[in-house]
Protein backbone atom coordinates (compact mmCIF):
# COMPACT_ATOMS: atom_id res chain seq x y z
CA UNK A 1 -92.46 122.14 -139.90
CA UNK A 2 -88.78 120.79 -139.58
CA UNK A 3 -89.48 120.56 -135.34
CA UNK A 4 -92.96 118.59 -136.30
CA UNK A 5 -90.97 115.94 -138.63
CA UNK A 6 -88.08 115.43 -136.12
CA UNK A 7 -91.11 114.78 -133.31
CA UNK A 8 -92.81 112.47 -135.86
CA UNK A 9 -89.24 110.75 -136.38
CA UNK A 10 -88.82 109.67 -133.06
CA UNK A 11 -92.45 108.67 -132.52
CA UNK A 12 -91.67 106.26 -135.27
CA UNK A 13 -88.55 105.09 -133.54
CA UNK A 14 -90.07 104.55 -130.78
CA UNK A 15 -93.27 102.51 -131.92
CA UNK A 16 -90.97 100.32 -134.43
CA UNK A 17 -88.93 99.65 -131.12
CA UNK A 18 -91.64 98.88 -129.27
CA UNK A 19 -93.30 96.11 -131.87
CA UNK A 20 -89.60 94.57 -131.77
CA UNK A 21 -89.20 93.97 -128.11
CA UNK A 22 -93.05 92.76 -128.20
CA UNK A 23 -91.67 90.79 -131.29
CA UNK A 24 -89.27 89.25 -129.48
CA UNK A 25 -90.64 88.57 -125.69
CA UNK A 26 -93.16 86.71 -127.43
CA UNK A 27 -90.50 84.68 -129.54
CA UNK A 28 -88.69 83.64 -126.23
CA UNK A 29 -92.00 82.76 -124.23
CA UNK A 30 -92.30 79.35 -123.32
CA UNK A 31 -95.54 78.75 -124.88
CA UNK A 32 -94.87 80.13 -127.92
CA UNK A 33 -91.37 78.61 -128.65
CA UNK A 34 -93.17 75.16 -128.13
CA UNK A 35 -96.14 75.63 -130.20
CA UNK A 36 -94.20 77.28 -133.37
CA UNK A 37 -91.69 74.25 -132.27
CA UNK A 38 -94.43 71.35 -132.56
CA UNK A 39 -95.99 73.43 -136.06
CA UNK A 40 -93.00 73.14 -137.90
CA UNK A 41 -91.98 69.71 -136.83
CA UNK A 42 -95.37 68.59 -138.02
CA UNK A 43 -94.70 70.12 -141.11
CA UNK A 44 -91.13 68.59 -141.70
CA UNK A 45 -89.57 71.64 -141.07
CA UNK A 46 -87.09 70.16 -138.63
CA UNK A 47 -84.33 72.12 -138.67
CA UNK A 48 -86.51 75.42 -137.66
CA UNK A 49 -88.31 72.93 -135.15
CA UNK A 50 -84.72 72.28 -133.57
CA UNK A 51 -83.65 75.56 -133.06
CA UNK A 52 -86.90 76.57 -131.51
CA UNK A 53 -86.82 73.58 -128.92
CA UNK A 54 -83.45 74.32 -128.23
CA UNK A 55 -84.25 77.66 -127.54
CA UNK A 56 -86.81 76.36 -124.73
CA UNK A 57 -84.83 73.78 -123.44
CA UNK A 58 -82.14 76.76 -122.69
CA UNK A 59 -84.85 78.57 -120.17
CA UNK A 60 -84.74 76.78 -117.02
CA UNK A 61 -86.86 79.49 -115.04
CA UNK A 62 -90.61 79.43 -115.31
CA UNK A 63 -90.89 76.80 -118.18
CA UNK A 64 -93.87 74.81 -118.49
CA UNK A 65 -92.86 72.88 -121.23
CA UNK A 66 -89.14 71.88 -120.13
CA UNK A 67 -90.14 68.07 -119.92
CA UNK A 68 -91.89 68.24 -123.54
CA UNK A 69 -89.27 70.51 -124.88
CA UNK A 70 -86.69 67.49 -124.12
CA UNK A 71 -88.54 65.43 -125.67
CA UNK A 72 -89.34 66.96 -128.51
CA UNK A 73 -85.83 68.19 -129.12
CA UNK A 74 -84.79 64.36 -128.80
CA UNK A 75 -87.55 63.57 -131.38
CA UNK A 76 -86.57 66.54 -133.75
CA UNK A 77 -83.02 65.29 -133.59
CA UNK A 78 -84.38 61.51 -134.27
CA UNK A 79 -85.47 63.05 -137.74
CA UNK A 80 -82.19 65.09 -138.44
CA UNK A 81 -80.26 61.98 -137.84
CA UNK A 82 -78.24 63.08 -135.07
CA UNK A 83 -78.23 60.35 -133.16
CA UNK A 84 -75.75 62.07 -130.56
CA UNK A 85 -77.99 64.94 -129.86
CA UNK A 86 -80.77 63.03 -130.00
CA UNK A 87 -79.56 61.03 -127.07
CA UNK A 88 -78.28 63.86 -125.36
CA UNK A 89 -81.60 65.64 -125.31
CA UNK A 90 -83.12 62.40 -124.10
CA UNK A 91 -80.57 61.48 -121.29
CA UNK A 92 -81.45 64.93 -120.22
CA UNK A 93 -85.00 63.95 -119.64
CA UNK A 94 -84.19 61.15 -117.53
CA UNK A 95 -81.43 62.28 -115.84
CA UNK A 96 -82.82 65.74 -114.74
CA UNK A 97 -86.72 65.20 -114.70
CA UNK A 98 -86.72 61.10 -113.51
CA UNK A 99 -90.32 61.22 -112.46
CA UNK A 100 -91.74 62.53 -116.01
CA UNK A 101 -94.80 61.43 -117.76
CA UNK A 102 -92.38 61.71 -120.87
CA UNK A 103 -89.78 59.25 -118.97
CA UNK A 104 -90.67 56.03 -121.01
CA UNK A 105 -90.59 58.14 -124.75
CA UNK A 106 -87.08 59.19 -123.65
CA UNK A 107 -86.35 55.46 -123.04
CA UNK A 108 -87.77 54.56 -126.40
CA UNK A 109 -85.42 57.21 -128.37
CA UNK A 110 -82.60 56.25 -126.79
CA UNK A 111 -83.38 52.57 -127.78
CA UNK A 112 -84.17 52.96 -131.18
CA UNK A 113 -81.09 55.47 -131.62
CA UNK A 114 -78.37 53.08 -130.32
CA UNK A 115 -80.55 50.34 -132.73
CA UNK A 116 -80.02 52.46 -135.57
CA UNK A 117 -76.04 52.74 -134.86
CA UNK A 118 -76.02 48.78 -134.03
CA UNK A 119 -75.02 49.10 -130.49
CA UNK A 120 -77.67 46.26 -129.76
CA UNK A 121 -76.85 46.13 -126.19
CA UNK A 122 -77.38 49.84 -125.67
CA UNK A 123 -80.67 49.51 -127.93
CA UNK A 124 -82.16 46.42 -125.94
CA UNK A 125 -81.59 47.83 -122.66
CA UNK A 126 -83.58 51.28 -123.28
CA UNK A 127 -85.99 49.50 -124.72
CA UNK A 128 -86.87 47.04 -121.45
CA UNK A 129 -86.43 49.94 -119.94
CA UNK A 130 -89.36 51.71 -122.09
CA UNK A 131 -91.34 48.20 -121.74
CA UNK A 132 -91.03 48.83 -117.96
CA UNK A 133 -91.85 52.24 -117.40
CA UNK A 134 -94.77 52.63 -120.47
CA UNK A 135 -97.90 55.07 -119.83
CA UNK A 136 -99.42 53.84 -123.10
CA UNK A 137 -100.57 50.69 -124.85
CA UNK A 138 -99.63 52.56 -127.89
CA UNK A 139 -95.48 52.72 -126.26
CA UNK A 140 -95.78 49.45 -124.63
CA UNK A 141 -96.52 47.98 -128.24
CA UNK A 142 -93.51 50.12 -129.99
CA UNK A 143 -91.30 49.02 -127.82
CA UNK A 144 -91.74 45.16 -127.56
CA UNK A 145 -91.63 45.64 -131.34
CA UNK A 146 -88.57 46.96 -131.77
CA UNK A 147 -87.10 44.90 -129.11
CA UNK A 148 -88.24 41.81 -131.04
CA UNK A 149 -87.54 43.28 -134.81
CA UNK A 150 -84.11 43.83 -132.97
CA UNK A 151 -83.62 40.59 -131.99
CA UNK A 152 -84.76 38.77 -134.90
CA UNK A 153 -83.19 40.61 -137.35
CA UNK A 154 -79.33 40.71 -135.48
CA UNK A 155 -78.71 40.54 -132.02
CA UNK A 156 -76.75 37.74 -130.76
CA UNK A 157 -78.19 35.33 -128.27
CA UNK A 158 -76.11 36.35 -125.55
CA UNK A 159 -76.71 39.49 -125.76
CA UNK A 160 -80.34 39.21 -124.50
CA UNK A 161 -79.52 36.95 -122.33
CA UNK A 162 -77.32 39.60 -120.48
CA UNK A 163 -80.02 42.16 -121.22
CA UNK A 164 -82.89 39.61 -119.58
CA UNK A 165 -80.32 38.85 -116.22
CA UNK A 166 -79.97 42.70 -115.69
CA UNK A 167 -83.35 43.50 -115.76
CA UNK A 168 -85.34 40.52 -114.18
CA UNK A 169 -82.68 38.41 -112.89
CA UNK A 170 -80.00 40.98 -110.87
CA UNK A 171 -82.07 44.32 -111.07
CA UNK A 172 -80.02 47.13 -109.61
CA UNK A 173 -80.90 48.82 -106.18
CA UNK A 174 -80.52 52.21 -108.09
CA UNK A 175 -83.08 50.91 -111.31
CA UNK A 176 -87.10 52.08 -111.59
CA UNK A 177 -88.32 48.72 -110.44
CA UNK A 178 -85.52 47.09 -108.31
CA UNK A 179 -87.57 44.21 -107.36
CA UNK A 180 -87.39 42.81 -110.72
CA UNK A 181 -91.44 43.00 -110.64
CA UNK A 182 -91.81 44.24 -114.35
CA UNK A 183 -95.03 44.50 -115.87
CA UNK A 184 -94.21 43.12 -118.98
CA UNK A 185 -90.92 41.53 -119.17
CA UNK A 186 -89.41 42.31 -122.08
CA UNK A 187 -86.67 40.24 -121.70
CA UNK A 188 -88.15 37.34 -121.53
CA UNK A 189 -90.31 37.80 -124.23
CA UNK A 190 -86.93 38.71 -126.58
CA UNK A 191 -85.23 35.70 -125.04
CA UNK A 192 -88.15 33.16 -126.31
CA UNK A 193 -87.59 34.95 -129.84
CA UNK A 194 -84.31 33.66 -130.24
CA UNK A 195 -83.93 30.27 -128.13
């Protein structure tokens, strides 16, 4: 009797041990982390969204979602108000993963988080650069409006003036488009605004 509930004991232990490790492999897989990551940023639950993203930005190997992760981390971090982080999430993108469909969104966070700590330069400049590289009417649009609400709202005149020379004037060899061929130009479009 005693031998039978020692033997039942350790079947126990061993089945409870089992549903944690299956617990927890599926916790740290890719696909997982980014779907419960997306779930509870869609229900405000940011700061559960955060960790979870940040959790899937830390696996490098085999991750499917790295690009999105960024992204998403930048966005979560958008909501928290962490405008550091944010941009650190989204200079990730563009520094590590350059030819991303999600290269363009990362411009657009970084714009809109230097607008919202009045470093208009910083803002205008991530934003042509969103104008330039956009996938989607839907970005294209976002962007030229916040350039614009930017520029009627505060930014100095000479400001876009410097922002328009860099990017269709004297476009750097080491920029997306460094013939100065932009699709839209932004610039000159926020330069009209305010002359």
């Amino acid at each position: 009797m005693f031998r039978q509930r020692v033997i039942y004991s350790i079947l126990l232990m061993i089945l409870f041990s089992l549903l944690l490790s299956v617990d927890v492999q599926a916790q740290q897989d890719p696909e997982q982390l980014f779907s419960n990551g997306v779930i509870n940023y869609r229900n405000g639950q940011y700061q559960q969204a955060m960790q979870l993203f940040t959790d899937l930005c830390e696996q490098l190997a085999d991750n499917p979602h790295i690009t999105s992760g960024l992204l998403m981390a930048a966005k979560t971090a958008e909501q928290l108000q962490d405008h550091e982080l944010t941009r650190t999430y989204a200079r990730r993108l563009i520094q590590e993963y350059p030819g991303s469909r999600y290269l363009s969104d990362a411009y657009y966070i970084m714009g809109c988080s230097y607008a919202e700590q009045n470093s208009d330069r910083d803002a205008l400049t991530y934003l042509a650069y969103a104008v330039e590289n956009a996938r989607t009417r839907k970005l294209l649009y976002l962007s030229e409006e916040a350039g614009l609400q930017l520029c009627r709202a505060r930014v100095d005149k000479d400001i876009v003036i410097a922002v328009y020379r860099h990017h269709v004037i004297e476009p750097r060899q080491t920029h997306p488009d460094p013939c100065g061929q932009l699709r839209i130009c932004a610039g000159g479009i926020w330069k009209k605004q305010i002359m």
